[in-house]
C-alpha atoms as a PDB file:
ATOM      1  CA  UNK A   1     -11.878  16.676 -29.015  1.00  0.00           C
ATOM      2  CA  UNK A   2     -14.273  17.386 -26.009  1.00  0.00           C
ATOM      3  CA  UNK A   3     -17.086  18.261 -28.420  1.00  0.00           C
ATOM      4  CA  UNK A   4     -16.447  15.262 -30.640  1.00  0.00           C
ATOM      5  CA  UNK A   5     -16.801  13.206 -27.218  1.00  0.00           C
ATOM      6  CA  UNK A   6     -20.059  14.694 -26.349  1.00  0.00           C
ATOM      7  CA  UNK A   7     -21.375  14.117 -29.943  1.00  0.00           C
ATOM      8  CA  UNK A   8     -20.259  10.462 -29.761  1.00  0.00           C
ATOM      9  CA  UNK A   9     -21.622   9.894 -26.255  1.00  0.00           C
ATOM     10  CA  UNK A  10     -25.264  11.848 -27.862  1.00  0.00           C
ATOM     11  CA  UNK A  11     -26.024   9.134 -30.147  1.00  0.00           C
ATOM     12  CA  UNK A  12     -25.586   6.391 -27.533  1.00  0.00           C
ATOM     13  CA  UNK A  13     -28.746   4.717 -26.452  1.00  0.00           C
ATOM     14  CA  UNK A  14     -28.690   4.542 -22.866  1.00  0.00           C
ATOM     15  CA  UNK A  15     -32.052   3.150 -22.087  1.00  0.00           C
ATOM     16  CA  UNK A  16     -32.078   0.277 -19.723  1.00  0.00           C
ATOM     17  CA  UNK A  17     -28.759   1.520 -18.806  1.00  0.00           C
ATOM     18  CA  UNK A  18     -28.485   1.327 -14.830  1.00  0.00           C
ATOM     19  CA  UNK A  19     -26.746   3.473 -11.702  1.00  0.00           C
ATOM     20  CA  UNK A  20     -23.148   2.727 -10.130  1.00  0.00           C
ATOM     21  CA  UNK A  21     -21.399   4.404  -7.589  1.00  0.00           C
ATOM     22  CA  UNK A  22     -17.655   4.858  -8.249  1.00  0.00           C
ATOM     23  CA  UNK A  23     -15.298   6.641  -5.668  1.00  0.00           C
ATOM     24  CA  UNK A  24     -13.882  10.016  -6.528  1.00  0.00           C
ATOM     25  CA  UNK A  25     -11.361  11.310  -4.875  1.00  0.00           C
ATOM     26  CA  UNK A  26     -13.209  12.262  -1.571  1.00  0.00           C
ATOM     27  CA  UNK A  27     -16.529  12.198  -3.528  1.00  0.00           C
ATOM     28  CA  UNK A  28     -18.748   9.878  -5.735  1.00  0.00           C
ATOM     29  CA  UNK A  29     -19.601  10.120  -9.098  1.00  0.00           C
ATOM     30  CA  UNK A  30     -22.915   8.275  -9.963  1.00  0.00           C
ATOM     31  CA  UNK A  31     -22.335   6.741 -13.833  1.00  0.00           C
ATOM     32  CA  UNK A  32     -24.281   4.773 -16.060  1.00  0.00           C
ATOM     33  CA  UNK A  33     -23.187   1.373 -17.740  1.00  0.00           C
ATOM     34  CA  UNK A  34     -24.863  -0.900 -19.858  1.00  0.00           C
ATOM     35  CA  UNK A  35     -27.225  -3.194 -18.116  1.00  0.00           C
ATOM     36  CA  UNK A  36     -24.610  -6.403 -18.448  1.00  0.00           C
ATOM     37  CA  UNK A  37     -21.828  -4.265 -16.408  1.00  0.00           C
ATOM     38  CA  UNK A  38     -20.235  -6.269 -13.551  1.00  0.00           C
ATOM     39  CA  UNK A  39     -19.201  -4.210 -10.657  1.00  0.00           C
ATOM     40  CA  UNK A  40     -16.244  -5.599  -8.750  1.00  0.00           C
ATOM     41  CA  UNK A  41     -15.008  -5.272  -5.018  1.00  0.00           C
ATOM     42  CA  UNK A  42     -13.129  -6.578  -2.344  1.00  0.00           C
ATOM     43  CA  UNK A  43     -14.877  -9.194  -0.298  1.00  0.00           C
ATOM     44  CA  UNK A  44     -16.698  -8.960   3.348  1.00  0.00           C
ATOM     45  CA  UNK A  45     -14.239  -9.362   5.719  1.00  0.00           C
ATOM     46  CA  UNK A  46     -14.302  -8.725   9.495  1.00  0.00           C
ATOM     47  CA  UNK A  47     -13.078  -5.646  10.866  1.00  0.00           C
ATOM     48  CA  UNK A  48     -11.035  -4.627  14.160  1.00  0.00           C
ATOM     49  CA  UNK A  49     -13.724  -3.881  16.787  1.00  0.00           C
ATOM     50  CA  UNK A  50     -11.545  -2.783  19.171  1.00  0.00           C
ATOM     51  CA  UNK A  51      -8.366  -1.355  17.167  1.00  0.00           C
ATOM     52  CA  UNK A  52      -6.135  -0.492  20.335  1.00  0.00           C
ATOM     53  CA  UNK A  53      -6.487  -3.602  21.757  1.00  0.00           C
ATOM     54  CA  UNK A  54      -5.438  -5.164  18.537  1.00  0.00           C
ATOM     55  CA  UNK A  55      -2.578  -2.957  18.074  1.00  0.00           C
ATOM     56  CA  UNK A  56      -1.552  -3.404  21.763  1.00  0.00           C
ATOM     57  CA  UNK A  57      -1.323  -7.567  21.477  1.00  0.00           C
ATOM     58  CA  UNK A  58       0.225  -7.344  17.491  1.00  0.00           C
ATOM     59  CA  UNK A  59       3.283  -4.926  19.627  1.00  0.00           C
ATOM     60  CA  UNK A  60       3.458  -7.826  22.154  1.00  0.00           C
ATOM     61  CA  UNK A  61       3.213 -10.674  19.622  1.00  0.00           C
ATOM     62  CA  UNK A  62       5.749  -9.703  17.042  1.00  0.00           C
ATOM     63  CA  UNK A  63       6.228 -11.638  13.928  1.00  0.00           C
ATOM     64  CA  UNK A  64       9.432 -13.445  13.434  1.00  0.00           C
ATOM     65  CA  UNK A  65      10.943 -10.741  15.727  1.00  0.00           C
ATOM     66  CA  UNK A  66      11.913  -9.856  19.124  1.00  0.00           C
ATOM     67  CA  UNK A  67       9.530  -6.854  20.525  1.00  0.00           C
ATOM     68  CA  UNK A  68      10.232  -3.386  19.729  1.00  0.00           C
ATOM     69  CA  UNK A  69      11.228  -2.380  23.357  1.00  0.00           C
ATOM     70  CA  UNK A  70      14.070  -5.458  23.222  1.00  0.00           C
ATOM     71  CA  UNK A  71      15.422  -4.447  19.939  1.00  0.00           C
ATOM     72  CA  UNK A  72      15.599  -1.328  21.472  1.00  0.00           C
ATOM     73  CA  UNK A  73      17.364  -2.596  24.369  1.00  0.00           C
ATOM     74  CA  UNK A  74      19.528  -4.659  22.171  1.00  0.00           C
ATOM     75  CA  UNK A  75      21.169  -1.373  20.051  1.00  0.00           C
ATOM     76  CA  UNK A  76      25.240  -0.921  21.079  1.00  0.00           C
ATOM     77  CA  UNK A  77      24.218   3.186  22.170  1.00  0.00           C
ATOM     78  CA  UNK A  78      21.657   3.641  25.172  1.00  0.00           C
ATOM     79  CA  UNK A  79      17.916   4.589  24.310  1.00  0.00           C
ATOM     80  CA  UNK A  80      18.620   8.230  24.804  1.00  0.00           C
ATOM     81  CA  UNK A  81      21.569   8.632  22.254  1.00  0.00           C
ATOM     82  CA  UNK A  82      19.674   6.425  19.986  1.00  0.00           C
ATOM     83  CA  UNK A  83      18.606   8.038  16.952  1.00  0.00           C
ATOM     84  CA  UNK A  84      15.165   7.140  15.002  1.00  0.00           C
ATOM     85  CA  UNK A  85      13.385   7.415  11.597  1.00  0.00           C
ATOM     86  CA  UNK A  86      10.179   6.250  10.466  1.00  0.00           C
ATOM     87  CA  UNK A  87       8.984   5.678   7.453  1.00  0.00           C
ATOM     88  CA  UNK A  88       5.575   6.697   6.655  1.00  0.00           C
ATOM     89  CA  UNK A  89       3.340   6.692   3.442  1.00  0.00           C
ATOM     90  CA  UNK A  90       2.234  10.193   2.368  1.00  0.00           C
ATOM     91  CA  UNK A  91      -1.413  11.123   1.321  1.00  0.00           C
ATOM     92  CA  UNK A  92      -1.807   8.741  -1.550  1.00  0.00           C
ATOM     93  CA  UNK A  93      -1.935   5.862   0.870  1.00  0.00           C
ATOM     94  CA  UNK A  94      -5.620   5.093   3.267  1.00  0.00           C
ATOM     95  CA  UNK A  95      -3.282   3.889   6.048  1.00  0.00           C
ATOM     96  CA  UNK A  96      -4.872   4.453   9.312  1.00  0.00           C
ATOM     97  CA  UNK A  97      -1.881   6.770  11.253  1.00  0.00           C
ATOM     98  CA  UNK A  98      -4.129   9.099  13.407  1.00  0.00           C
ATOM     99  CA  UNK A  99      -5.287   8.660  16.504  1.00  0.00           C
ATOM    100  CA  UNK A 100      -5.465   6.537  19.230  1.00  0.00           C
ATOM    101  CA  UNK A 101      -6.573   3.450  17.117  1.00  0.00           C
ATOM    102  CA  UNK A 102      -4.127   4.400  14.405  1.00  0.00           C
ATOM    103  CA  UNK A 103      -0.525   2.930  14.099  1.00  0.00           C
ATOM    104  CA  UNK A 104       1.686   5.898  14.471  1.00  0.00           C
ATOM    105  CA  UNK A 105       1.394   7.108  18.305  1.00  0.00           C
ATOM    106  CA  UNK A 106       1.430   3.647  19.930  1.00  0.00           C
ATOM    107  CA  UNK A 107       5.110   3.291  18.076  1.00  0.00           C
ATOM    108  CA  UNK A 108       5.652   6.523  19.424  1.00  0.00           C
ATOM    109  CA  UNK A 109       4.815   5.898  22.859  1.00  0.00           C
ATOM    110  CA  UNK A 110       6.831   2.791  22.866  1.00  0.00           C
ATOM    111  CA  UNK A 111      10.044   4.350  21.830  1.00  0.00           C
ATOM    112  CA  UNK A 112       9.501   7.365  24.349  1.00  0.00           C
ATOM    113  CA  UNK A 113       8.600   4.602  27.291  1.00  0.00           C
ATOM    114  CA  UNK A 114      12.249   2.669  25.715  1.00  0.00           C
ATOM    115  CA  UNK A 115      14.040   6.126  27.134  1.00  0.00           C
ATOM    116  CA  UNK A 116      14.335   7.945  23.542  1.00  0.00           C
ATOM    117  CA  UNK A 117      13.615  11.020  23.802  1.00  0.00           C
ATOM    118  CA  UNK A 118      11.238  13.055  21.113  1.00  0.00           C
ATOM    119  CA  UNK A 119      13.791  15.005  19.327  1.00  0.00           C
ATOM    120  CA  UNK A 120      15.904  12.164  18.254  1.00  0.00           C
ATOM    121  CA  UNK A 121      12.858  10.614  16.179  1.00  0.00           C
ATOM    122  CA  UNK A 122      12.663  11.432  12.636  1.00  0.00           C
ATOM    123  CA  UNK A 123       9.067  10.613  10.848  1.00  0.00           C
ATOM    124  CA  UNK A 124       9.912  10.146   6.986  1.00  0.00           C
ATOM    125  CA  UNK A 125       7.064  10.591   4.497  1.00  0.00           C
ATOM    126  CA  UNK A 126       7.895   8.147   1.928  1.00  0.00           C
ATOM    127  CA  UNK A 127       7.126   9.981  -1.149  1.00  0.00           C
ATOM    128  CA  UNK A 128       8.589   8.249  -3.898  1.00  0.00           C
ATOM    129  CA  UNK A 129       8.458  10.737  -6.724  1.00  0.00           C
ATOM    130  CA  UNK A 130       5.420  12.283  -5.239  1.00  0.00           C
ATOM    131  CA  UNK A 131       5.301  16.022  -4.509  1.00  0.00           C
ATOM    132  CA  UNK A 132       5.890  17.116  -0.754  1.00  0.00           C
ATOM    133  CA  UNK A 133       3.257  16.882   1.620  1.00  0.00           C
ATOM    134  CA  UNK A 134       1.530  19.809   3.028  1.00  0.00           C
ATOM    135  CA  UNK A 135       0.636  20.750   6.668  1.00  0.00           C
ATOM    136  CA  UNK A 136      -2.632  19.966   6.402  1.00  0.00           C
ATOM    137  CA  UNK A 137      -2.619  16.435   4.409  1.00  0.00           C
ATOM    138  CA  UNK A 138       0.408  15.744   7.527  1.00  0.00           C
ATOM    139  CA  UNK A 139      -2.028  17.012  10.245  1.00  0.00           C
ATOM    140  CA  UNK A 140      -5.173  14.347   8.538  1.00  0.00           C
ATOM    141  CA  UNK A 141      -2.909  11.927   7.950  1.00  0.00           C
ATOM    142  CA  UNK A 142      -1.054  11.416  11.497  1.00  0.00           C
ATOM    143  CA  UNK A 143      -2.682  13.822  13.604  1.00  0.00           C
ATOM    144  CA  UNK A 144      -2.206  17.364  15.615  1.00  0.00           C
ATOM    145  CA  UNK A 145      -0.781  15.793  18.312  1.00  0.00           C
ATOM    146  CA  UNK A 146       1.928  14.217  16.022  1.00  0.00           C
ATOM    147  CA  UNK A 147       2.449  17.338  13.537  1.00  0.00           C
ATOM    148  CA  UNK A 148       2.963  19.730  16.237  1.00  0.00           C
ATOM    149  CA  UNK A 149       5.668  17.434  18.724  1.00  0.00           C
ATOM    150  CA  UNK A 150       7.577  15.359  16.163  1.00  0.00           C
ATOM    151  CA  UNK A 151       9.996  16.461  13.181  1.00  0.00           C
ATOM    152  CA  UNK A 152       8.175  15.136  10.180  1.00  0.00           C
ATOM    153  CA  UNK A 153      10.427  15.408   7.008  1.00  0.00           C
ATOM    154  CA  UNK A 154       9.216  14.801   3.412  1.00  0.00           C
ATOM    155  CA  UNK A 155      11.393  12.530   1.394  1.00  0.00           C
ATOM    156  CA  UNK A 156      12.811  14.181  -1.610  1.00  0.00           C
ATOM    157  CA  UNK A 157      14.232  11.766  -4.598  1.00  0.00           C
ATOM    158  CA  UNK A 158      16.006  14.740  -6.356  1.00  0.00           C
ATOM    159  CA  UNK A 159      17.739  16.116  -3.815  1.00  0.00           C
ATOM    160  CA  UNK A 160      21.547  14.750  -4.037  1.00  0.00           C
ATOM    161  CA  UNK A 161      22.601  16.432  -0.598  1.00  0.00           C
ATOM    162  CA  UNK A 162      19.918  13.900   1.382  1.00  0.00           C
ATOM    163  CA  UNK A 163      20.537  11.091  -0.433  1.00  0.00           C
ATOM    164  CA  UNK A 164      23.582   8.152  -0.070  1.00  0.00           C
ATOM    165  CA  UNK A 165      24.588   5.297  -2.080  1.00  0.00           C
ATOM    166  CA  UNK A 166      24.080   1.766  -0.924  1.00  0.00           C
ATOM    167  CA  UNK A 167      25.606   0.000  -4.172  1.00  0.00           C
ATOM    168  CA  UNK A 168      24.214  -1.549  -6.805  1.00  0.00           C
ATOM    169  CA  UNK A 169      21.468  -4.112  -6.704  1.00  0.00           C
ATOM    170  CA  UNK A 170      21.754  -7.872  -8.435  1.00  0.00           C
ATOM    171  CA  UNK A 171      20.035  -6.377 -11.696  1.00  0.00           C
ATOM    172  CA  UNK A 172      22.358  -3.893 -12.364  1.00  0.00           C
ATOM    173  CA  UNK A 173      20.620  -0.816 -10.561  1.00  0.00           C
ATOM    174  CA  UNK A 174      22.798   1.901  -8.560  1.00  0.00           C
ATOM    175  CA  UNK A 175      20.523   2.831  -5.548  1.00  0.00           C
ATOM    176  CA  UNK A 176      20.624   6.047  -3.693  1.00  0.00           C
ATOM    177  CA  UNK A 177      18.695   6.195  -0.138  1.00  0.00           C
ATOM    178  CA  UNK A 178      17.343   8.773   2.109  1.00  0.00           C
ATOM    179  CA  UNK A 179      20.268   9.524   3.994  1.00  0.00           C
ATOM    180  CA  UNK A 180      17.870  10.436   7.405  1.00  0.00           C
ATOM    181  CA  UNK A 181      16.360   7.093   7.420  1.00  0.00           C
ATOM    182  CA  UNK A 182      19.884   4.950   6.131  1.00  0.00           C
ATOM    183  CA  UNK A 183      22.062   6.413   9.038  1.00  0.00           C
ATOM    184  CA  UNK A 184      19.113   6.821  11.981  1.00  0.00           C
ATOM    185  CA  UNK A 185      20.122   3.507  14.580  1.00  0.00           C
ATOM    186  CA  UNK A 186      16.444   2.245  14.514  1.00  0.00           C
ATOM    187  CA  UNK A 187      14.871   1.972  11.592  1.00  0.00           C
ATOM    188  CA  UNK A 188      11.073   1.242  11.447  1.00  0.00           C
ATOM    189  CA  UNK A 189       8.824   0.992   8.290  1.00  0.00           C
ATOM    190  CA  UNK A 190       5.003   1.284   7.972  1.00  0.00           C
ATOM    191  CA  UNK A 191       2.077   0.950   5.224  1.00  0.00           C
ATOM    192  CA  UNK A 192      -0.969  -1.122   3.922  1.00  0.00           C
ATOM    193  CA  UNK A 193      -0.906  -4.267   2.137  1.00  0.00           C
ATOM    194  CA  UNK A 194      -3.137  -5.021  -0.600  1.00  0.00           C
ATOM    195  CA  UNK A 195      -2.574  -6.200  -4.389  1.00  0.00           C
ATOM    196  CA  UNK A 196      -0.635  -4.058  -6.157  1.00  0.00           C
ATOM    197  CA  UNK A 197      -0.518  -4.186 -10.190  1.00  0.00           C
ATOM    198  CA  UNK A 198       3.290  -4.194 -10.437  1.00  0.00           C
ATOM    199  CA  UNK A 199       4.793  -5.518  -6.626  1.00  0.00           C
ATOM    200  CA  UNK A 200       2.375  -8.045  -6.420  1.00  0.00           C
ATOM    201  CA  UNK A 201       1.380  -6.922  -3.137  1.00  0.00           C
ATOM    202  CA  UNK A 202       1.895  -2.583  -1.353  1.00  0.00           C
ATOM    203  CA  UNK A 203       3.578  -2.617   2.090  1.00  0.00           C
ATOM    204  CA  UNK A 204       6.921  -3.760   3.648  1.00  0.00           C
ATOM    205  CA  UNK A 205       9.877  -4.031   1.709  1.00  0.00           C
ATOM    206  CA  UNK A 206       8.157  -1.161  -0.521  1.00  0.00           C
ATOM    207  CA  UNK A 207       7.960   1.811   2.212  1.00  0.00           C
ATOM    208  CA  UNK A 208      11.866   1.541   1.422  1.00  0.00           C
ATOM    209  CA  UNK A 209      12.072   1.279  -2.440  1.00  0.00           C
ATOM    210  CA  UNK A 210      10.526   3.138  -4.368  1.00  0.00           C
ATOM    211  CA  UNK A 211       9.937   5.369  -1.229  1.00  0.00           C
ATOM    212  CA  UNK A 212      13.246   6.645  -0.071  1.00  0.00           C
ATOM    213  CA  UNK A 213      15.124   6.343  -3.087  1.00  0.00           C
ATOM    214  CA  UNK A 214      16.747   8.301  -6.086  1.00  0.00           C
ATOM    215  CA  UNK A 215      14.969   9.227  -8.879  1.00  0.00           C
ATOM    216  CA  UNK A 216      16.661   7.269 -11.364  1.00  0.00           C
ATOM    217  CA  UNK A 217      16.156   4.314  -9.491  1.00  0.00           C
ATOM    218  CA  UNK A 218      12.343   4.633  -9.371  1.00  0.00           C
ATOM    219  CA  UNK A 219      12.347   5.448 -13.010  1.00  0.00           C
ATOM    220  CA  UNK A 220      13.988   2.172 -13.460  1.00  0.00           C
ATOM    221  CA  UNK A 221      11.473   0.761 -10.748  1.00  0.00           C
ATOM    222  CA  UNK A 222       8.468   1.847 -13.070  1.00  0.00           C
ATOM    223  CA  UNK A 223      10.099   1.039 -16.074  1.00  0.00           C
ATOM    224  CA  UNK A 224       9.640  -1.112 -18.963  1.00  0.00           C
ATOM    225  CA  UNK A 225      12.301  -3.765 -18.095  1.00  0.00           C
ATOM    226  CA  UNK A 226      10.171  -4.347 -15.162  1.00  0.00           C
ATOM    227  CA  UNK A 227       7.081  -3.771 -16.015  1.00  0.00           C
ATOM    228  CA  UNK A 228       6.591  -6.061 -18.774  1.00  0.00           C
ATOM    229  CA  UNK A 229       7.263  -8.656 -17.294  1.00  0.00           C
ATOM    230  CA  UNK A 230       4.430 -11.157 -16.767  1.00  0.00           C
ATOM    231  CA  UNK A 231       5.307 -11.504 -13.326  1.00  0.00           C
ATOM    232  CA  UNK A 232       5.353  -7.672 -12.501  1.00  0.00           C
ATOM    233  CA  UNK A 233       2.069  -8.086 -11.749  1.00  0.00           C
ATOM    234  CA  UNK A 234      -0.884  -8.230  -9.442  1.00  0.00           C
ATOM    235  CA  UNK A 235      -0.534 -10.509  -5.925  1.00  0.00           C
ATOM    236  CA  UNK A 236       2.503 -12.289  -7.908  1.00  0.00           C
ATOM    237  CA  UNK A 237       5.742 -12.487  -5.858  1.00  0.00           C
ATOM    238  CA  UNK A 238       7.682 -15.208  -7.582  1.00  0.00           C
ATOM    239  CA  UNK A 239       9.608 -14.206 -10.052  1.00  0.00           C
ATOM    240  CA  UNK A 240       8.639 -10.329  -9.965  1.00  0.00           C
ATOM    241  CA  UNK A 241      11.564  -8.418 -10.882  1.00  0.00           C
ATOM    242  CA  UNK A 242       9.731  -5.019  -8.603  1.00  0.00           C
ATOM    243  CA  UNK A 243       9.157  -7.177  -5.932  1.00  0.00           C
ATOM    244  CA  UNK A 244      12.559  -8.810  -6.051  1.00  0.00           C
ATOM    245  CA  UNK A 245      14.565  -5.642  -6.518  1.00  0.00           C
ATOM    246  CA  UNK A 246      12.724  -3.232  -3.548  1.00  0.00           C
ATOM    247  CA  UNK A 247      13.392  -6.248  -1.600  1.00  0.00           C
ATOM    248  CA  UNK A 248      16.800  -6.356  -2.316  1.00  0.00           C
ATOM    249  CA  UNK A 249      17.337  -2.607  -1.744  1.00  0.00           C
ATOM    250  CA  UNK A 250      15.001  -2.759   1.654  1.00  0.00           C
ATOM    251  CA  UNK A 251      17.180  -5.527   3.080  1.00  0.00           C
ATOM    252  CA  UNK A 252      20.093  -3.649   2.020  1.00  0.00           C
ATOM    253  CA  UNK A 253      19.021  -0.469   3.851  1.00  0.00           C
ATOM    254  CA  UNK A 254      18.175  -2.852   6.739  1.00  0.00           C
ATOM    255  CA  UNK A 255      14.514  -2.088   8.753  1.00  0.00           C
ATOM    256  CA  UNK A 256      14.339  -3.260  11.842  1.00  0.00           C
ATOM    257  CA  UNK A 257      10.671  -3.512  12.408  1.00  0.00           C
ATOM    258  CA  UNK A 258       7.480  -3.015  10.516  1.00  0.00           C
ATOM    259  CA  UNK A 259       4.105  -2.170  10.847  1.00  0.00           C
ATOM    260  CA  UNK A 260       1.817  -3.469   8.558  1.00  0.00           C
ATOM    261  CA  UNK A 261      -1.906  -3.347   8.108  1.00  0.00           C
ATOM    262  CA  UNK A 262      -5.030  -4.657   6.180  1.00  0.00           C
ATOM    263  CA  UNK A 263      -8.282  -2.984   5.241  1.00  0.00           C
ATOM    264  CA  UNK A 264     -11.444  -3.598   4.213  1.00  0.00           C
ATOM    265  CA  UNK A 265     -13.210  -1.969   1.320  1.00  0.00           C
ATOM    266  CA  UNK A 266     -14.380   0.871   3.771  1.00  0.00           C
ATOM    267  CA  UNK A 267     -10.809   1.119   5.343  1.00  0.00           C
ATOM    268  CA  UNK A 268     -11.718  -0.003   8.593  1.00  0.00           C
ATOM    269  CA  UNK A 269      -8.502  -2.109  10.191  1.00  0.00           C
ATOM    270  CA  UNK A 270      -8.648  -5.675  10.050  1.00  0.00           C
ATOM    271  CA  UNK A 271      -5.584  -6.930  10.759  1.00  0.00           C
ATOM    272  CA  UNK A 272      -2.146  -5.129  12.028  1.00  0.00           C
ATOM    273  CA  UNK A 273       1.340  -7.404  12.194  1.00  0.00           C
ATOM    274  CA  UNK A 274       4.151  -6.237  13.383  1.00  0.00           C
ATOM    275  CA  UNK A 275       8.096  -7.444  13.384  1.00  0.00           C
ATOM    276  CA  UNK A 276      10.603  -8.945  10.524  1.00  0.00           C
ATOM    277  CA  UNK A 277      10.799  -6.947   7.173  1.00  0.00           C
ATOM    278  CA  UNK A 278      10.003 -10.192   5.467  1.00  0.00           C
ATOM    279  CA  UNK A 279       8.302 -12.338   8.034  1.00  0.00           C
ATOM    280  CA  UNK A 280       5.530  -9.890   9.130  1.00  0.00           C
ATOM    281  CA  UNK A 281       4.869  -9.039   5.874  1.00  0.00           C
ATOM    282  CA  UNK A 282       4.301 -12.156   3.938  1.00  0.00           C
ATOM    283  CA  UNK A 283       1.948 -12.693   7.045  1.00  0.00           C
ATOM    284  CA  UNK A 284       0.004  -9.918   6.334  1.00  0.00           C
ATOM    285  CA  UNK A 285       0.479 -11.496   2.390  1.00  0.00           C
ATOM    286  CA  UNK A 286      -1.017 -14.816   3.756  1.00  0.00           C
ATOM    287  CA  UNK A 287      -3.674 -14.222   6.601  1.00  0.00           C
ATOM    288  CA  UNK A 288      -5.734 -11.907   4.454  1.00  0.00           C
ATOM    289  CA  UNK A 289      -6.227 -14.361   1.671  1.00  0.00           C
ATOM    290  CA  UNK A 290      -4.319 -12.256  -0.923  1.00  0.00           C
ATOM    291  CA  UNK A 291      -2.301 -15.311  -1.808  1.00  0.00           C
END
């Protein structure tokens, strides 16, 4: 078949035929199109300047939410008996975790300042049906300092024994959660928002489902009952049975805080909201012009 392909691709004429860039994986492959090819991309947008100081007022100024520190406050055990899991989005994702401009450590710090202590927070990659992460893609995605002082536990949608039934969804669907993040006290999800062919939009309710769930139910997720739907698609929210149903299931679960954020086309922040599962997130929906 390959030699057929190069054959084919022989008798082409090219000439006139210009240069694009397209992203590959960490590299870029220069291509050639025909002449009348329309490249696509995200529009100019402003990005964060000063990250931390972003971050800092988006912790102060939750959205449709009290502030972390008060929820925490709020909880029936003291800080130091609470326990803590946070859901995190593995490799796959661009979402800016590391560092001091990233999202992860400034949650961190907060809950430590709240009185909880390290060992009773629980950092949940997310996975979906997605392999396990390694130690190095952990390390680049939330840092060093987070790898080597926080338990960081891959989610795994096979695996029975860390899994636990929350019912069955509105459409029918029996849903089986991480049992680390269902049972922790505090429950905090993270990601990036952007369109997404099938949710409409990535982030909030989805960090949950297909994220932390069972197998079957992502299978049923990425199905064709779903799927081919004409509202199962791009920045469509309406009416979208994927949308609908990880909303359902994330609700379910219950999160009590997110953090959300928005790129640009070179993955510098430009926006971060923080605070109500649903509130914060169509936010992030709605202030970036997705909608």
């Amino acid at each position: 078949m390959l030699s057929d392909m190069k054959k084919a691709v022989k008798k082409v004429d090219t000439k006139g035929w210009k240069k694009v860039s397209v992203e590959f994986g960490r590299n870029v492959l220069e291509i050639s199109v025909p002449p009348d090819c329309v490249e696509l991309s995200m529009k100019e947008v402003p990005f964060l300047t000063d990250p931390k100081a972003a971050l800092e007022k988006a912790f102060l100024n939750p959205i449709g939410s009290p502030p972390l520190e008060e929820i925490i406050r709020k909880k029936s055990k003291p800080p130091e008996k609470l326990s803590v899991a946070i859901a995190v989005s593995d490799i796959t994702r661009p979402v800016p975790y590391k560092g001091e401009n990233g999202i992860l450590l400034p949650i961190l710090k907060r809950l430590e300042s709240s009185g909880i202590p390290k060992q009773n927070i629980k950092i949940i990659v997310a996975t979906g049906m997605h392999r396990s992460s390694t130690y190095e893609e952990k390390v680049e995605m939330y840092g060093n300092e987070v790898v080597e002082q926080f338990t960081i536990l891959d989610h795994d949608c096979e695996n029975n024994d860390l899994l636990e039934s929350i019912g069955k969804t509105k459409r029918g669907t029996n849903v089986y959660v991480n049992r680390d993040f269902y049972f922790s006290d505090l429950k905090i999800a993270t990601g990036l928002v952007e369109s997404h062919f099938m949710t409409g939009i990535s982030g909030g309710r989805k960090s949950i489902c297909p994220g932390l769930v069972d197998v079957k139910t992502i299978q049923k997720f990425h199905g064709p009952r779903y799927l081919e739907d004409p509202n199962a698609t791009n920045l469509i929210l309406e009416g979208n049975p994927c949308h609908e149903e990880a909303l359902e299931v994330a609700k379910t679960v219950g999160v009590d805080f997110i953090v959300n954020t928005n790129l640009d086309r070179d993955l510098r922040l430009t926006q971060i909201f923080t605070g109500d599962l649903v509130e914060a997130h169509m936010k992030a929906y709605d202030d970036q012009g997705l909608c």
